[in-house]
Protein backbone atom coordinates (compact mmCIF):
# COMPACT_ATOMS: atom_id res chain seq x y z
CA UNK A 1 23.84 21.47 -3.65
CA UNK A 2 27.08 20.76 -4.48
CA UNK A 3 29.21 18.17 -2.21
CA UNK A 4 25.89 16.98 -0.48
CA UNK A 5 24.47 14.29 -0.88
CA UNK A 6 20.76 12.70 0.61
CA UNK A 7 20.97 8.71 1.54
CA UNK A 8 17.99 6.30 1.37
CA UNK A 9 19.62 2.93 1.11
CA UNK A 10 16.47 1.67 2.18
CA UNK A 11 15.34 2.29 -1.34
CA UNK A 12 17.50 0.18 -3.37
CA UNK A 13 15.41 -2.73 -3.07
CA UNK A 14 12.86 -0.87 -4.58
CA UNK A 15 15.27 0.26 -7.90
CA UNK A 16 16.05 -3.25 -7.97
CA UNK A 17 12.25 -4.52 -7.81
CA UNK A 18 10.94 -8.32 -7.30
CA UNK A 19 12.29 -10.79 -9.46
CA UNK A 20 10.34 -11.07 -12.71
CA UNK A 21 8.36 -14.31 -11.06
CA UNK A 22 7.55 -13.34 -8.18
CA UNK A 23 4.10 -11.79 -7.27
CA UNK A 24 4.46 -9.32 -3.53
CA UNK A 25 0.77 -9.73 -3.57
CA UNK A 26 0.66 -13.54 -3.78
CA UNK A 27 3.40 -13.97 -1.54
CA UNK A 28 1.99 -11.59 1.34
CA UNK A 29 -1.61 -13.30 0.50
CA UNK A 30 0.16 -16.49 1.58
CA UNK A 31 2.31 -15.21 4.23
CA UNK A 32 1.37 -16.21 8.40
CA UNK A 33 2.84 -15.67 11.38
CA UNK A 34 5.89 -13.85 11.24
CA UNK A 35 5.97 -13.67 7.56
CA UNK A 36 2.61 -11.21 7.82
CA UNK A 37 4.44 -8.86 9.81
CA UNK A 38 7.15 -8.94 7.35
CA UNK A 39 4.84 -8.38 4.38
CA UNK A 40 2.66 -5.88 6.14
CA UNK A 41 -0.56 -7.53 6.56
CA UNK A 42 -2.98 -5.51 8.27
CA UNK A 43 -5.82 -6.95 7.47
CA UNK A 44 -7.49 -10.41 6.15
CA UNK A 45 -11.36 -10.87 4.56
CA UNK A 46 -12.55 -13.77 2.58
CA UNK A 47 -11.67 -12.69 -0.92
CA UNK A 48 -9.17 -9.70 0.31
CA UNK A 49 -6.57 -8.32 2.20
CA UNK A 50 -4.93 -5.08 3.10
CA UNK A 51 -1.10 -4.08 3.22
CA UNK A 52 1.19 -1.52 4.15
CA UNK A 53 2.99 -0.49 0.60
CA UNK A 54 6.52 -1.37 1.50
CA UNK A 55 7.79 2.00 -0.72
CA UNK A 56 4.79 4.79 0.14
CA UNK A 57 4.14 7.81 -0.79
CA UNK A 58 2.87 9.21 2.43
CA UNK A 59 2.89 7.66 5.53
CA UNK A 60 -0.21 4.72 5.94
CA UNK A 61 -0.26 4.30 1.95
CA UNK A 62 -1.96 0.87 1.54
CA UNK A 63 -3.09 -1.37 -0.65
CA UNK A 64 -6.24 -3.93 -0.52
CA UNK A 65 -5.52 -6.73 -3.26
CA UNK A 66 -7.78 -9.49 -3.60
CA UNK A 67 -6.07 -12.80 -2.88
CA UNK A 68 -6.42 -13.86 -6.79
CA UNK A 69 -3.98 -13.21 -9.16
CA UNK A 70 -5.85 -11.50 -11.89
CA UNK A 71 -4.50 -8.33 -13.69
CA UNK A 72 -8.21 -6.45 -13.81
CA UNK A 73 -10.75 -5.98 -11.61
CA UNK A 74 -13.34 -7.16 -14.77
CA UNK A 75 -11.49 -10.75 -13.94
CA UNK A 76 -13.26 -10.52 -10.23
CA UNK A 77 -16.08 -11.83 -9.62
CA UNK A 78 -19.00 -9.28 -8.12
CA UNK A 79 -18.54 -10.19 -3.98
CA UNK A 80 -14.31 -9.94 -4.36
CA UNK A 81 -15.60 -6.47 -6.26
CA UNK A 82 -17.41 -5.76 -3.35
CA UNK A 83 -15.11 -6.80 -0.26
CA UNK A 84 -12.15 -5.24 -2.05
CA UNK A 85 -14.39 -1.73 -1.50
CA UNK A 86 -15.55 -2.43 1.68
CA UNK A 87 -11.90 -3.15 3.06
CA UNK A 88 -11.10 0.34 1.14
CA UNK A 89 -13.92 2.21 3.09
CA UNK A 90 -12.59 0.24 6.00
CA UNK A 91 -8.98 1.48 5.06
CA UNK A 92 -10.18 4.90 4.86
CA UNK A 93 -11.73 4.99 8.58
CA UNK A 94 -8.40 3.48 9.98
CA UNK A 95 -6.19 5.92 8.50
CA UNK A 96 -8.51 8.71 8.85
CA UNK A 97 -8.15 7.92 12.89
CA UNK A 98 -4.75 7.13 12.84
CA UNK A 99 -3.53 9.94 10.38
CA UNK A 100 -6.17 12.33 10.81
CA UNK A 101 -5.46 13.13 7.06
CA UNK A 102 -6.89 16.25 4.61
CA UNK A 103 -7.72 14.14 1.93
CA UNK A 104 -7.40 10.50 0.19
CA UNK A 105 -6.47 9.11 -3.10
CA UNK A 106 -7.98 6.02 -4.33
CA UNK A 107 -6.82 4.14 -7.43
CA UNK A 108 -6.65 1.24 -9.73
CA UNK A 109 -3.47 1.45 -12.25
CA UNK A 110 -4.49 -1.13 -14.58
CA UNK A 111 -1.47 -1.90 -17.04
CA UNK A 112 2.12 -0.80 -17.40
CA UNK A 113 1.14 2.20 -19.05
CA UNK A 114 -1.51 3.18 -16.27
CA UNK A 115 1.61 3.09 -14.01
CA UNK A 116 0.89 -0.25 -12.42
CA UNK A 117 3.97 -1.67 -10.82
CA UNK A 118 2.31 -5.15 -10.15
CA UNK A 119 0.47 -5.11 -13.58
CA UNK A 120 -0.58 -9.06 -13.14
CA UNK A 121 -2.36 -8.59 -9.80
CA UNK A 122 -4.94 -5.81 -9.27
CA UNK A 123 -5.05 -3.90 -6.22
CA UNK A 124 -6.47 -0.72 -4.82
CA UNK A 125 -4.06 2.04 -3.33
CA UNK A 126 -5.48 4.35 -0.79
CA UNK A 127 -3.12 7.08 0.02
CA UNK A 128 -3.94 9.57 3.00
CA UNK A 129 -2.66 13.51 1.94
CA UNK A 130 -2.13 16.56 3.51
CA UNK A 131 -1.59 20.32 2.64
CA UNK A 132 1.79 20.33 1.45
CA UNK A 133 2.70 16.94 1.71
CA UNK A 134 4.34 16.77 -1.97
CA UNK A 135 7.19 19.51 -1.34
CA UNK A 136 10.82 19.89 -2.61
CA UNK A 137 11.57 16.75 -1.98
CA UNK A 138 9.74 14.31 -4.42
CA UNK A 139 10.67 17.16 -6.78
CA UNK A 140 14.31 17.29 -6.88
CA UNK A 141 15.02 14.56 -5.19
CA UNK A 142 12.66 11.89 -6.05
CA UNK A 143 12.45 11.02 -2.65
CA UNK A 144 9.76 11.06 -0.45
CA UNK A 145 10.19 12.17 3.64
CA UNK A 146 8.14 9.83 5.92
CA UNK A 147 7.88 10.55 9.51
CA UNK A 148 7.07 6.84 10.57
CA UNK A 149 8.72 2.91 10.07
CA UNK A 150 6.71 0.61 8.62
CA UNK A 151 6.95 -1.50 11.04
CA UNK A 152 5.25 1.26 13.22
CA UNK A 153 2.74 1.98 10.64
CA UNK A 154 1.82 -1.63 10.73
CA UNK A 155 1.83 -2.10 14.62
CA UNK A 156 -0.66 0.88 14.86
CA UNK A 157 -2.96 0.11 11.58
CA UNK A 158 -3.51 -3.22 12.23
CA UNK A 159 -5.03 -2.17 15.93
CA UNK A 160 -7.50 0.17 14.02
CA UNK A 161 -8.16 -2.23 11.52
CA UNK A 162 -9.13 -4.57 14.38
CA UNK A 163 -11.34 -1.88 15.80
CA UNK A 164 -13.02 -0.49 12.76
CA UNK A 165 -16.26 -2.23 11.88
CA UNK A 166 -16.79 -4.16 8.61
């Protein structure tokens, strides 16, 4: 591929990454209004929440975090345990009617060398998948092709959220 070359200036801000004090979990926890749109809020329970990743994998990746800023999920106590499952189930039914996906991927990266990018502040990624959806791309070009915004990922997910039961 000589001579060509693929842009995604989009993903800069993701090379760059947060400053070193600042927490994307804490500060979309915190976030109302406008802001929650901007940090992809889809979702708010007593002791968690659910986002839009701002740098997916596939389209709908999202993350439940509980709204303390611990770096395990031994530092929760058992009903933040069991709300930040429940919004994961819930996560699951309002991609699975959104995305009609082939598959899931759950996870917990717990510490740097688990590949946790946020390694202060534990959160669960659910990540719909399809047949196929990890082709040349992510391969040569460490890139990853989504078909859909965030913003219209968020616009659409927080309407299922709304209508998928607790």
């Amino acid at each position: 591929m000589t001579g060509e070359r693929l842009w995604a200036p989009w993903r800069l801000d993701y090379i760059r990454g947060p400053s070193a004090e600042e927490c994307i979990f804490c500060r979309a926890a915190s976030s109302e209004g406008d802001e929650e749109r901007a940090s992809h809020v889809l979702h708010r329970g007593e002791r968690c929440f659910a986002l839009l990743n701002a740098y997916p994998y596939t389209s709908g990746h999202l993350m439940v975090s509980p709204y303390d800023h611990v770096p395990s999920i031994e530092d929760l106590d058992a009903p933040a345990v069991a709300e930040l499952m429940a919004l994961g189930q819930r996560s699951l039914a309002a991609l699975r009617h959104n995305y009609g996906p082939e598959g899931f991927n759950l996870g917990i990266n717990q510490g740097k060398v688990a590949g946790a990018g946020f390694e202060d502040h534990v959160h669960l990624h659910v990540v719909p998948r399809w047949a196929g959806d990890t082709n040349f791309m992510p391969v040569i070009g460490d890139v990853g092709v989504l078909p859909q915004s965030l913003d219209e990922a968020w616009t659409e997910l927080r309407e299922r959220f709304a209508e998928v039961s607790a």
